[in-house]
PDB file of N, CA and C in Angstrom:
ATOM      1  N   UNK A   1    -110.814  99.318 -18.381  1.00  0.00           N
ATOM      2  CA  UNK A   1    -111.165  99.838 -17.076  1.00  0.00           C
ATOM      3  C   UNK A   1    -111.321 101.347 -17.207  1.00  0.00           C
ATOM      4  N   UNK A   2    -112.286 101.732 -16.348  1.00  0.00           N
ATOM      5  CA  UNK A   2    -112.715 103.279 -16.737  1.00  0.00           C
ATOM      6  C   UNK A   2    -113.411 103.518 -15.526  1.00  0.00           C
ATOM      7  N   UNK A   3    -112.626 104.928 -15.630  1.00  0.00           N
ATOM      8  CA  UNK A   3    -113.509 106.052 -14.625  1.00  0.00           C
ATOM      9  C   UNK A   3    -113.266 105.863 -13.114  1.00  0.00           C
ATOM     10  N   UNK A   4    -114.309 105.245 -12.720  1.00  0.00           N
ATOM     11  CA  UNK A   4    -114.272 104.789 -11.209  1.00  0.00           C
ATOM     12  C   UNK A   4    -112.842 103.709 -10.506  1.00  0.00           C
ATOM     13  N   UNK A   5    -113.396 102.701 -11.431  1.00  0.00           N
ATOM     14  CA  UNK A   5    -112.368 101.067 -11.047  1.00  0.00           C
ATOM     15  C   UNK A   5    -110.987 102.094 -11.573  1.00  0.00           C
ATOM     16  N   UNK A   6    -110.630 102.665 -12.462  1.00  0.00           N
ATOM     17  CA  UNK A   6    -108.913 103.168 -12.236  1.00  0.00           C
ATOM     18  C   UNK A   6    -108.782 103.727 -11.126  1.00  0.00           C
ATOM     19  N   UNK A   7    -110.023 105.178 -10.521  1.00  0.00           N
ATOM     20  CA  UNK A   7    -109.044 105.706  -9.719  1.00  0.00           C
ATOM     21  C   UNK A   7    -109.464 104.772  -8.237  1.00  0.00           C
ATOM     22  N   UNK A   8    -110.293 103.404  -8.439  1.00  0.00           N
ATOM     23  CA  UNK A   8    -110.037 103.079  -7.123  1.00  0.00           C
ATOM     24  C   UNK A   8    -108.933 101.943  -6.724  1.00  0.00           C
ATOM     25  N   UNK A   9    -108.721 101.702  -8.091  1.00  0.00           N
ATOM     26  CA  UNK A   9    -107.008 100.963  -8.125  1.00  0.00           C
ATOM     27  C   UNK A   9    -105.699 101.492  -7.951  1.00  0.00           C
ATOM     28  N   UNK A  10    -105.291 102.953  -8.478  1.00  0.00           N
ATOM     29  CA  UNK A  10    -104.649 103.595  -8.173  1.00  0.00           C
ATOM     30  C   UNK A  10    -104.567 104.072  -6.731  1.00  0.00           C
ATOM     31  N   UNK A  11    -105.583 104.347  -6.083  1.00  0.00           N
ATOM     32  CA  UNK A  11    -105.590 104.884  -5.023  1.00  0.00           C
ATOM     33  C   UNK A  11    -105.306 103.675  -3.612  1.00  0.00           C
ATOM     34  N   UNK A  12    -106.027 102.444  -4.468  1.00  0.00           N
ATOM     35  CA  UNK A  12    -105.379 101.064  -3.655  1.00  0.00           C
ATOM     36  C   UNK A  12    -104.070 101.017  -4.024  1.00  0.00           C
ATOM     37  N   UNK A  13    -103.730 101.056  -4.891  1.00  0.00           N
ATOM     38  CA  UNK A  13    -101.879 101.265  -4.840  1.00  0.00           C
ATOM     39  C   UNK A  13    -100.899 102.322  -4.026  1.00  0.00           C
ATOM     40  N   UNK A  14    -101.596 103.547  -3.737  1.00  0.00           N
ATOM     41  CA  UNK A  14    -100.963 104.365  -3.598  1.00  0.00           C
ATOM     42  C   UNK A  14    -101.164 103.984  -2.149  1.00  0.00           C
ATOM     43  N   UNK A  15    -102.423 103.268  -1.139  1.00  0.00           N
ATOM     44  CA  UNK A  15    -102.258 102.768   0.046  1.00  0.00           C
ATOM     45  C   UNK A  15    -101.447 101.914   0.263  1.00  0.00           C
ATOM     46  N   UNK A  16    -101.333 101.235  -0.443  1.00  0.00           N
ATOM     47  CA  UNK A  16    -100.169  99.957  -0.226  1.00  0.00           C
ATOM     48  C   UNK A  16     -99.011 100.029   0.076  1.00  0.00           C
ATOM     49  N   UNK A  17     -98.559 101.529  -1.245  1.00  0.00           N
ATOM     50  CA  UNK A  17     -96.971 102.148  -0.985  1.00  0.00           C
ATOM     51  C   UNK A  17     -97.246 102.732   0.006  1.00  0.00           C
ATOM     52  N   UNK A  18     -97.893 103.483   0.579  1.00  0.00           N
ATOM     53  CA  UNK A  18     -97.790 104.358   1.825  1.00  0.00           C
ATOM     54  C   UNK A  18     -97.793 103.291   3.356  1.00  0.00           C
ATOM     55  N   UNK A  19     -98.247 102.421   2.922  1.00  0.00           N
ATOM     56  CA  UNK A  19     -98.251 101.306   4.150  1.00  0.00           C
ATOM     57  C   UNK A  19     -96.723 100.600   3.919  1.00  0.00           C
ATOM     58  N   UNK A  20     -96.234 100.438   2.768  1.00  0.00           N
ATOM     59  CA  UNK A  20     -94.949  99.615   2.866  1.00  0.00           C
ATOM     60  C   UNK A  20     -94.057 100.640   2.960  1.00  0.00           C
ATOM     61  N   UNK A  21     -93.936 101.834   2.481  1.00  0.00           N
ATOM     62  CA  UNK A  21     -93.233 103.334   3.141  1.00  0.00           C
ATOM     63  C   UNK A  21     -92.995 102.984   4.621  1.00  0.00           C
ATOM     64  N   UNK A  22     -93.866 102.861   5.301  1.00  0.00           N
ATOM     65  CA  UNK A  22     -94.554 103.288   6.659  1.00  0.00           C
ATOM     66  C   UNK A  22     -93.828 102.047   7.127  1.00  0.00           C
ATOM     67  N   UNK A  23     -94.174 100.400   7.051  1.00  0.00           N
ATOM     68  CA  UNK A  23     -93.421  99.626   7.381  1.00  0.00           C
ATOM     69  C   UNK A  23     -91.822  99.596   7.534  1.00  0.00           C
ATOM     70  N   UNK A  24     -91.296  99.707   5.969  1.00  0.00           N
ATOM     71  CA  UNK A  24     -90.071 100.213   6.550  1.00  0.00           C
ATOM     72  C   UNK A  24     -89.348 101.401   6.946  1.00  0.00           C
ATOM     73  N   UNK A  25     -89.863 102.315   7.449  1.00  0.00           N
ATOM     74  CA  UNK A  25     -89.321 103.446   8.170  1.00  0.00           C
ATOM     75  C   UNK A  25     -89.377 102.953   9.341  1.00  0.00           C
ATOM     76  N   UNK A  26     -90.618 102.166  10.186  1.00  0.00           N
ATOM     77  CA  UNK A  26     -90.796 101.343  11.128  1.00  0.00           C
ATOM     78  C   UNK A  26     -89.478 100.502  11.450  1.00  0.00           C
ATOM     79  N   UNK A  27     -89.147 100.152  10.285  1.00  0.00           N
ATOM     80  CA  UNK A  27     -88.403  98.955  10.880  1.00  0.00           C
ATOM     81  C   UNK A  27     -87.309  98.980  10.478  1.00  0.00           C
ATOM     82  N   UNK A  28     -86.793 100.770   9.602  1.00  0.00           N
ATOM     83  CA  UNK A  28     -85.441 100.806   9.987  1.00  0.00           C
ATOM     84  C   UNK A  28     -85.146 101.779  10.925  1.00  0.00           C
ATOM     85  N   UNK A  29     -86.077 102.612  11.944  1.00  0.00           N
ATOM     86  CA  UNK A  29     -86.157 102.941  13.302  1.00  0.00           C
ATOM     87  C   UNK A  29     -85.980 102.042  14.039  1.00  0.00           C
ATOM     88  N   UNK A  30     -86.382 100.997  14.256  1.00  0.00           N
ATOM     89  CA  UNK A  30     -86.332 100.254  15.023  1.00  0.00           C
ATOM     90  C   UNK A  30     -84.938  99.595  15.914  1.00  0.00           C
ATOM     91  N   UNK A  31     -84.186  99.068  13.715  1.00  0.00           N
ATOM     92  CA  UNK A  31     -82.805  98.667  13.783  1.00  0.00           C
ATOM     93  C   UNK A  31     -81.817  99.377  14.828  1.00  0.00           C
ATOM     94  N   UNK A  32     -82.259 101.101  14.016  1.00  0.00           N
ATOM     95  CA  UNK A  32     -81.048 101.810  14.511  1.00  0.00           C
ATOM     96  C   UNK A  32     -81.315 101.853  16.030  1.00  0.00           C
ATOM     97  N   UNK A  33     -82.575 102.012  16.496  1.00  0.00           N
ATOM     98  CA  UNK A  33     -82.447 101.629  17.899  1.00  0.00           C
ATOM     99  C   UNK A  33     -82.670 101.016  18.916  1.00  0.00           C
ATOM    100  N   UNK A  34     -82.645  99.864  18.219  1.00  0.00           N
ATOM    101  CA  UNK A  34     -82.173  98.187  18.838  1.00  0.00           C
ATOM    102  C   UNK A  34     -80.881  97.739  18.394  1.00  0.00           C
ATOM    103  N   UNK A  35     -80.526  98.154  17.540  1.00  0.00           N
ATOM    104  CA  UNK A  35     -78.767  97.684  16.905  1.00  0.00           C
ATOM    105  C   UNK A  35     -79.185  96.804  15.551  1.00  0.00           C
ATOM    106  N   UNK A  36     -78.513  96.119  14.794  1.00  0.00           N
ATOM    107  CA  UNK A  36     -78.544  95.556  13.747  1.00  0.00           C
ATOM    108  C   UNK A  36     -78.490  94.037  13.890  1.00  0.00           C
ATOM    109  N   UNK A  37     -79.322  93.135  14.294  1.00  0.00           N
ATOM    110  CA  UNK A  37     -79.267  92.375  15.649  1.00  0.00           C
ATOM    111  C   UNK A  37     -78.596  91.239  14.665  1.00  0.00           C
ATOM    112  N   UNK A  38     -78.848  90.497  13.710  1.00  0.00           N
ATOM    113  CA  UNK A  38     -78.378  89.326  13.088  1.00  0.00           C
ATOM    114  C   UNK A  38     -76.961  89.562  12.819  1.00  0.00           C
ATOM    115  N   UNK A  39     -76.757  90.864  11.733  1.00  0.00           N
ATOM    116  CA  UNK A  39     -75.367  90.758  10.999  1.00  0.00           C
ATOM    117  C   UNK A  39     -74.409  90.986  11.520  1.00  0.00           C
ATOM    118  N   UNK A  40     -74.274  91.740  12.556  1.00  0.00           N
ATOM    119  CA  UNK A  40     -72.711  91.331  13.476  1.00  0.00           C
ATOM    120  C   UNK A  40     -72.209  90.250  13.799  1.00  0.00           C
ATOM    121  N   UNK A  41     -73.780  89.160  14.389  1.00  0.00           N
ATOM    122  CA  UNK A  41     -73.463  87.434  14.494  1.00  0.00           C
ATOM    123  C   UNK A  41     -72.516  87.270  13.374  1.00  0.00           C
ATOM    124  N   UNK A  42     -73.203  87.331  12.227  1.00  0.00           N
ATOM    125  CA  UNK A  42     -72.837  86.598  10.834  1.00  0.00           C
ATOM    126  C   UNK A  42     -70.947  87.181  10.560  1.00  0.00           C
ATOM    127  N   UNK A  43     -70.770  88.479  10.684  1.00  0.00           N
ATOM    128  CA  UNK A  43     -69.172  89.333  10.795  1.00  0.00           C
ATOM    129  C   UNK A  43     -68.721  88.216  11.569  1.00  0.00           C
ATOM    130  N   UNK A  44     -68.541  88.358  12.569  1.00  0.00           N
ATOM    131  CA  UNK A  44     -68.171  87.713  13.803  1.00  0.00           C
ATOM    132  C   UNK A  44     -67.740  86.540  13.784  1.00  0.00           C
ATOM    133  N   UNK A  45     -68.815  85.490  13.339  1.00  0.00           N
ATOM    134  CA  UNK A  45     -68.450  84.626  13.115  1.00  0.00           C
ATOM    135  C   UNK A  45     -67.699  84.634  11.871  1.00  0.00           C
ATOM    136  N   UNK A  46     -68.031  85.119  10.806  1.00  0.00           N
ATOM    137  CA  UNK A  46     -67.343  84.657   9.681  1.00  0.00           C
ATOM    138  C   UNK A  46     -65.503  85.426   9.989  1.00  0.00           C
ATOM    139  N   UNK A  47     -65.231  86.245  11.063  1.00  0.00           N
ATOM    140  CA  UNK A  47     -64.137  86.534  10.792  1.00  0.00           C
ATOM    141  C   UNK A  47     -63.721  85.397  12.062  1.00  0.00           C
ATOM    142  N   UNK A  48     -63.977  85.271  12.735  1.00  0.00           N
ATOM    143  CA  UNK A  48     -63.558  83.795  14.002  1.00  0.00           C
ATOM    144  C   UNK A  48     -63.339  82.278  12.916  1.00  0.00           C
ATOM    145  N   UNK A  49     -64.113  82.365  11.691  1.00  0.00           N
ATOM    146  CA  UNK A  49     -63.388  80.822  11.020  1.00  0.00           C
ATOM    147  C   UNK A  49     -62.938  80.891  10.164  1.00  0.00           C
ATOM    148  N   UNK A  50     -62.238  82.836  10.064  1.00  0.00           N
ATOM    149  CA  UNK A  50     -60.751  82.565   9.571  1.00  0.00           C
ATOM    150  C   UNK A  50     -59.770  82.630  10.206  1.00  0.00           C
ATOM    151  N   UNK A  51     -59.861  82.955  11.721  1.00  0.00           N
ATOM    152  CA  UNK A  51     -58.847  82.463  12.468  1.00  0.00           C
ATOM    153  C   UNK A  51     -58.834  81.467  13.176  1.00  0.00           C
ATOM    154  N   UNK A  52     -59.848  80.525  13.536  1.00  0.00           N
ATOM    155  CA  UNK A  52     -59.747  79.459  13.836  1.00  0.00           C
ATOM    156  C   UNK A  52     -60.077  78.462  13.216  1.00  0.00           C
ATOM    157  N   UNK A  53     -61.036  78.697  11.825  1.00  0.00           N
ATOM    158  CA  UNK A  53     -61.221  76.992  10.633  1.00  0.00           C
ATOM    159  C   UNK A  53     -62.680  76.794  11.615  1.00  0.00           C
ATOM    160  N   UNK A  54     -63.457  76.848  12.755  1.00  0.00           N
ATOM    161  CA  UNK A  54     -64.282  76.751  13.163  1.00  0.00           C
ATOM    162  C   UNK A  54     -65.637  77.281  12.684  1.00  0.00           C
ATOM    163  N   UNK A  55     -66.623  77.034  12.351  1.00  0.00           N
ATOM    164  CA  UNK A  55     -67.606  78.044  12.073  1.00  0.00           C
ATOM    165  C   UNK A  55     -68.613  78.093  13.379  1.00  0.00           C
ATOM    166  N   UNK A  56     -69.056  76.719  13.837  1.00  0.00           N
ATOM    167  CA  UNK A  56     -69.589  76.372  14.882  1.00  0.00           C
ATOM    168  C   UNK A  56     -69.242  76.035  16.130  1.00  0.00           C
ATOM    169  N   UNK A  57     -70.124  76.230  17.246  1.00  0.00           N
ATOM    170  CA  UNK A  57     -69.785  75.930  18.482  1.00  0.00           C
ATOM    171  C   UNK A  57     -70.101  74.359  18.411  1.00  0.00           C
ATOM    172  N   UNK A  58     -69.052  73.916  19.437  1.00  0.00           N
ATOM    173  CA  UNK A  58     -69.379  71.959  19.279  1.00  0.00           C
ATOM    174  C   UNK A  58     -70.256  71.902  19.920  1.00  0.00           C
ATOM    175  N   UNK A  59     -71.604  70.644  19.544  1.00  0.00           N
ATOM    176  CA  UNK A  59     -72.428  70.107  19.953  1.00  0.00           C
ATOM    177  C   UNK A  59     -73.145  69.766  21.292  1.00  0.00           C
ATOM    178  N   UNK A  60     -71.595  69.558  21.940  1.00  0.00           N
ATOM    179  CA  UNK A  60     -71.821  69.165  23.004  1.00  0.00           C
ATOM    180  C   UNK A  60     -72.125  70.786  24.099  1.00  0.00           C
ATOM    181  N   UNK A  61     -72.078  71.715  23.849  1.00  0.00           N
ATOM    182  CA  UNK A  61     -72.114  73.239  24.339  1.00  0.00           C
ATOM    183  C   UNK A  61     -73.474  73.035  24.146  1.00  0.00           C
ATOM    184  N   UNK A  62     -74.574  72.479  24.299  1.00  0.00           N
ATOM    185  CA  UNK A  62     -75.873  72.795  24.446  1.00  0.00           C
ATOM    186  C   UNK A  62     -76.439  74.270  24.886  1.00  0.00           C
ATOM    187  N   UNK A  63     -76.098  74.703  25.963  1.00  0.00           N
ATOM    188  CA  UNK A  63     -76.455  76.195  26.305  1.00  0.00           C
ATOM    189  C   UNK A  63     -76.304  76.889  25.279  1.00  0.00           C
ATOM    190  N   UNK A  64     -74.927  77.126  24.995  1.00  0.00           N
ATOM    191  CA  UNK A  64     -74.848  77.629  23.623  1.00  0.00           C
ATOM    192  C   UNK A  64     -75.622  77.806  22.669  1.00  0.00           C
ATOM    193  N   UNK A  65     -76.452  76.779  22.103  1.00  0.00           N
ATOM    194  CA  UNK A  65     -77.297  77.008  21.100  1.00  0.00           C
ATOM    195  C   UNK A  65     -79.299  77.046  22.016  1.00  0.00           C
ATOM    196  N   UNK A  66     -79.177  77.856  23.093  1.00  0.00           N
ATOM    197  CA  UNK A  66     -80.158  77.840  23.724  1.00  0.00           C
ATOM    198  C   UNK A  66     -81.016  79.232  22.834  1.00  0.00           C
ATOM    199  N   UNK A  67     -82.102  79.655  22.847  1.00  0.00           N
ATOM    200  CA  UNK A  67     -82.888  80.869  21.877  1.00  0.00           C
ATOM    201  C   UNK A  67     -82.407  82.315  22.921  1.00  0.00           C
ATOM    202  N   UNK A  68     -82.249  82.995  21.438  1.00  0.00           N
ATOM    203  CA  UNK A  68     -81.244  84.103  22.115  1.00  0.00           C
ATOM    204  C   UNK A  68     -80.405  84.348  22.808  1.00  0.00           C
ATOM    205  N   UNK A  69     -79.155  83.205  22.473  1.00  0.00           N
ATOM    206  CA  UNK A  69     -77.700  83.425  22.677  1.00  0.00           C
ATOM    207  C   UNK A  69     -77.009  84.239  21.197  1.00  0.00           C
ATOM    208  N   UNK A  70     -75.829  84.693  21.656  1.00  0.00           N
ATOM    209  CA  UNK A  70     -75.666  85.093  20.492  1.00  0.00           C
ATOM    210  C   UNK A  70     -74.163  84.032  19.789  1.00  0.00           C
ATOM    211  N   UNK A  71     -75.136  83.400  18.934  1.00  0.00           N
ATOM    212  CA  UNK A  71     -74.449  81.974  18.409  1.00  0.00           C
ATOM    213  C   UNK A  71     -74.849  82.090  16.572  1.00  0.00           C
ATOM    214  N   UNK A  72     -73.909  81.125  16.143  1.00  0.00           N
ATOM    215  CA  UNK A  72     -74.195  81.155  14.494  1.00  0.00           C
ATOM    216  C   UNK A  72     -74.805  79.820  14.593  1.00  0.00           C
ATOM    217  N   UNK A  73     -75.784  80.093  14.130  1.00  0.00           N
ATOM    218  CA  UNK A  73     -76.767  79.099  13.768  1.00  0.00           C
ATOM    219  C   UNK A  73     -77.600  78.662  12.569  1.00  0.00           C
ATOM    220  N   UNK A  74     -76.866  79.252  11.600  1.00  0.00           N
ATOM    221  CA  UNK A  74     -77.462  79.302  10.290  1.00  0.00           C
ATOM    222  C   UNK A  74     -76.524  78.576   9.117  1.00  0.00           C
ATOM    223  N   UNK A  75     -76.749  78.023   7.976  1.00  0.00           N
ATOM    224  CA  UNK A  75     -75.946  77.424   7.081  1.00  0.00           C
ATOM    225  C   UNK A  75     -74.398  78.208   6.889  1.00  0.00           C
ATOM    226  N   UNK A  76     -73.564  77.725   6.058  1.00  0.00           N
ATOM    227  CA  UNK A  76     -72.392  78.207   6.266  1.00  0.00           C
ATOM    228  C   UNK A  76     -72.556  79.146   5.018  1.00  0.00           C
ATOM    229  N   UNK A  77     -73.388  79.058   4.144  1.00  0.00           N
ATOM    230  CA  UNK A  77     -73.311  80.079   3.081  1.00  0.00           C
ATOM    231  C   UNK A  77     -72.823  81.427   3.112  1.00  0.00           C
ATOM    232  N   UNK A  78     -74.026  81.851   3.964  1.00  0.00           N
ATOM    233  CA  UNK A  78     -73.561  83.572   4.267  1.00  0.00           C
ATOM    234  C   UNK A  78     -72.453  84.043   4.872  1.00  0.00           C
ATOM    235  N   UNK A  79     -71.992  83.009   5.738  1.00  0.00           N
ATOM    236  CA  UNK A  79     -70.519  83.004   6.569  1.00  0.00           C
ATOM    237  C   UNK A  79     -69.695  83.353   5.410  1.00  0.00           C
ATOM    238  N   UNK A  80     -69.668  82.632   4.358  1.00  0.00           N
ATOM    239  CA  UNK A  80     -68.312  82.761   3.287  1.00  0.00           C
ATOM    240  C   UNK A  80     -68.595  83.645   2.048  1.00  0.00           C
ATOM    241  N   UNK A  81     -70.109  84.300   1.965  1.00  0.00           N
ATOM    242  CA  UNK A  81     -70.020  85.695   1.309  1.00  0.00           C
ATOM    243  C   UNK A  81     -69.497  86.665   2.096  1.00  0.00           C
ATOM    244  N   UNK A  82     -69.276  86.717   3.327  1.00  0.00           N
ATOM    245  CA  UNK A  82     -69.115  87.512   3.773  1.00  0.00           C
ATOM    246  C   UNK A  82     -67.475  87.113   4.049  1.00  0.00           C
ATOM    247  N   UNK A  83     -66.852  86.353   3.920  1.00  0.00           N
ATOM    248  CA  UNK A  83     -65.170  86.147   4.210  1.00  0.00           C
ATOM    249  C   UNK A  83     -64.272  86.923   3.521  1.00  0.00           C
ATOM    250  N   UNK A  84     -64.739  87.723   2.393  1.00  0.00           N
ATOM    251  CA  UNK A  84     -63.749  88.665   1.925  1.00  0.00           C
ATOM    252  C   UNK A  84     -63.838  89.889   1.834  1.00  0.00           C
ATOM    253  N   UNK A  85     -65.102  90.290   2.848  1.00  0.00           N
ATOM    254  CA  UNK A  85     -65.404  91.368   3.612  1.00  0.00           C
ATOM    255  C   UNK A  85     -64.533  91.375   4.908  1.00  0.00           C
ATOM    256  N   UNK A  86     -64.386  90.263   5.458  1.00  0.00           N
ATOM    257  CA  UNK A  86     -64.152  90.823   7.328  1.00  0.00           C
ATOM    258  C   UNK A  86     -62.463  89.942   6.757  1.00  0.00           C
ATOM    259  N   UNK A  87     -61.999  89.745   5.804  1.00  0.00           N
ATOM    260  CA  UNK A  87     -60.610  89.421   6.226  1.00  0.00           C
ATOM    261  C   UNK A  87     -59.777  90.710   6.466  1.00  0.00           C
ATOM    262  N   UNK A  88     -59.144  90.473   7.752  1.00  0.00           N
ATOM    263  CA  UNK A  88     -58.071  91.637   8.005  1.00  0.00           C
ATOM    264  C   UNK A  88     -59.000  92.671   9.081  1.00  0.00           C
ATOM    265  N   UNK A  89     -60.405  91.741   9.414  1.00  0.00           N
ATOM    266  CA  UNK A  89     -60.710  92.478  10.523  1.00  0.00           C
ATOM    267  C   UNK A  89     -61.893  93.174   9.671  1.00  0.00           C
ATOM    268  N   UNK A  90     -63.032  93.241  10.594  1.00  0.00           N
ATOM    269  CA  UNK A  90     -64.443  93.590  10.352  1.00  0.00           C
ATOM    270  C   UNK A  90     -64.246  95.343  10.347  1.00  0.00           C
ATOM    271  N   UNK A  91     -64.227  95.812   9.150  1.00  0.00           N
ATOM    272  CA  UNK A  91     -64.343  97.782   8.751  1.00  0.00           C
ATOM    273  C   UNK A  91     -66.037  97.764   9.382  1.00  0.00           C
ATOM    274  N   UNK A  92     -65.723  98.971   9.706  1.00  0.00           N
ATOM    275  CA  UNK A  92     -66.663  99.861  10.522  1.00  0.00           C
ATOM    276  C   UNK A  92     -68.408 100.100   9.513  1.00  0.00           C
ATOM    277  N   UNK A  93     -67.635 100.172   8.116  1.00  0.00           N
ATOM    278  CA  UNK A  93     -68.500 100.718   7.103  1.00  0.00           C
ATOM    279  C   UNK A  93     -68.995  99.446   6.153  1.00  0.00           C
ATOM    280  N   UNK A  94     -68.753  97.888   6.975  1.00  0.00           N
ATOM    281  CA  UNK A  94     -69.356  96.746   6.519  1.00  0.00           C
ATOM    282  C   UNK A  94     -71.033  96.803   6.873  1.00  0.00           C
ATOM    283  N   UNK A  95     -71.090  97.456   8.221  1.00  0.00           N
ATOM    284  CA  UNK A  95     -72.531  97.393   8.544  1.00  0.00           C
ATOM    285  C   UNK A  95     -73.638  98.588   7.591  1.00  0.00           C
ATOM    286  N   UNK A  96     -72.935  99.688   7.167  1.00  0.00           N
ATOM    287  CA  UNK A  96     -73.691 100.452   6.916  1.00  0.00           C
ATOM    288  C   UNK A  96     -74.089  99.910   4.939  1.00  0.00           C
ATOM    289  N   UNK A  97     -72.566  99.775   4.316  1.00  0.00           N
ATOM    290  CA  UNK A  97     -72.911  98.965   3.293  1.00  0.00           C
ATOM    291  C   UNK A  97     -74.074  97.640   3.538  1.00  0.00           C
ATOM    292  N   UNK A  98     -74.218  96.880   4.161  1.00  0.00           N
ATOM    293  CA  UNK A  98     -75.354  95.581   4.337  1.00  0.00           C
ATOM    294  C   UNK A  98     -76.655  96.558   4.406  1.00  0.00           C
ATOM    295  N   UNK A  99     -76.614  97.583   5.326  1.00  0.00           N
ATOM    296  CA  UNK A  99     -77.856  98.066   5.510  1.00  0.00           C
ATOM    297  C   UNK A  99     -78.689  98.772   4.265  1.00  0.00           C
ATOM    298  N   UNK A 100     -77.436 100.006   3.200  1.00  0.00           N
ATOM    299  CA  UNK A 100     -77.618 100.143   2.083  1.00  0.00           C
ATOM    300  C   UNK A 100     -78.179  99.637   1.072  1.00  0.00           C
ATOM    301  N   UNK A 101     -77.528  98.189   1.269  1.00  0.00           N
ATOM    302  CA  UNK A 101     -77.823  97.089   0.045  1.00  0.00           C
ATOM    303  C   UNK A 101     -79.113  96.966   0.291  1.00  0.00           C
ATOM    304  N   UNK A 102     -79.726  96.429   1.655  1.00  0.00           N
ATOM    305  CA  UNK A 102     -81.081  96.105   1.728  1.00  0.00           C
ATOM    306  C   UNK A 102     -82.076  97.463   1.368  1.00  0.00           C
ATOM    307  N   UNK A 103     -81.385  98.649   1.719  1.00  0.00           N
ATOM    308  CA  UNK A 103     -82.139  99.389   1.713  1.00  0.00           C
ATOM    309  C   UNK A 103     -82.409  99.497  -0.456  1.00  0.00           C
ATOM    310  N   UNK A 104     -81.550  99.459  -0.719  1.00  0.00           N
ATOM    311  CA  UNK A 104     -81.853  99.399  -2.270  1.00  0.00           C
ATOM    312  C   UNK A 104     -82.838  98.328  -2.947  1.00  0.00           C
ATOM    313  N   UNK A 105     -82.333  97.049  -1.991  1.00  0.00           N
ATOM    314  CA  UNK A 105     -83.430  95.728  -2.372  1.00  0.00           C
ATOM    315  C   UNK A 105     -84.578  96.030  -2.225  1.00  0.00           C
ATOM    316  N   UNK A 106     -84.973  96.826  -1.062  1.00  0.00           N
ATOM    317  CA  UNK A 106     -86.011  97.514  -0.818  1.00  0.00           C
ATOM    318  C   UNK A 106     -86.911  98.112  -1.904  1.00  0.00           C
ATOM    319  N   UNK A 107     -85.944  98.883  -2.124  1.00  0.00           N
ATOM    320  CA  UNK A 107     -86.887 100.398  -3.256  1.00  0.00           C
ATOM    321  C   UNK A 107     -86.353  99.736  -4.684  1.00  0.00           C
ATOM    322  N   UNK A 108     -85.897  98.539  -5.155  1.00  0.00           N
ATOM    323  CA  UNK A 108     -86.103  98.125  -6.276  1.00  0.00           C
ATOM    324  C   UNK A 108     -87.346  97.540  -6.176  1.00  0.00           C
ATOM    325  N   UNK A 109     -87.527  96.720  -5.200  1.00  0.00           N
ATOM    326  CA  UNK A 109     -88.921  95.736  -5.072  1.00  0.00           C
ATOM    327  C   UNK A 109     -90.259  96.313  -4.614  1.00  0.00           C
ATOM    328  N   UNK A 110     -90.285  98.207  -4.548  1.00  0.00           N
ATOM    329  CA  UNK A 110     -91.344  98.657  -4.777  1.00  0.00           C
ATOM    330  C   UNK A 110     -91.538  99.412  -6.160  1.00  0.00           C
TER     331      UNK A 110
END
C-alpha cells in the first residue's frame, strides 16, 4: 500500500478514534450526571443476600419485576463477584474502582 490508500487509512483510523474518544466522553458525562444506574442495583443486592441468603424478589411480587423498577434481574454471577467487595457494607470507593476498571477496559480495547 502506497501513497494515497496509507494516508487514507490512517486518517480513517484516526476518525474512528476520535469518534470512539467522543463516544465515551459522551457517555461517561452522561453517567456522572445521571448516576451510575446498573451497579448500585448489583452492590445492593449482592450485599442484601448476605444478609438475608435471598438474591431475588419472589415471583409472586409481579410489580416488582415491572421495566424500571429498581430490582435484580440478572443471573446470580455478578452478584457473587461482587460478595467480597460489599461484605461488611458497600465502601464508598467500590463505585469509583468499577468505573476505573471499565474505564481501563476501555483504553486497552482501543
Amino acid at each position: 500500500m502506497k501513497g494515497a490508500g496509507r494516508t487514507a487509512l490512517m486518517l480513517g483510523a484516526v476518525v474512528l478514534l476520535g469518534l470512539s474518544a467522543y463516544h465515551f466522553a459522551f457517555s461517561s458525562w452522561n453517567s456522572i450526571a445521571r448516576g451510575i444506574v446498573d451497579f448500585p442495583i448489583f452492590a445492593r443486592h449482592a450485599e442484601h443476600f448476605l444478609e438475608t441468603g435471598e438474591l431475588y424478589v419472589h415471583a409472586d411480587n409481579l410489580q416488582a419485576y415491572a421495566p424500571g423498577t429498581v430490582v435484580y434481574k440478572f443471573p446470580p454471577t455478578y452478584a457473587i463477584f461482587l460478595l467480597p467487595f460489599v461484605h461488611g457494607g458497600i465502601p464508598e470507593m467500590l463505585y469509583y474502582w468499577h468505573w476505573g476498571f471499565l474505564v481501563a477496559l476501555y483504553l486497552g480495547a482501543v
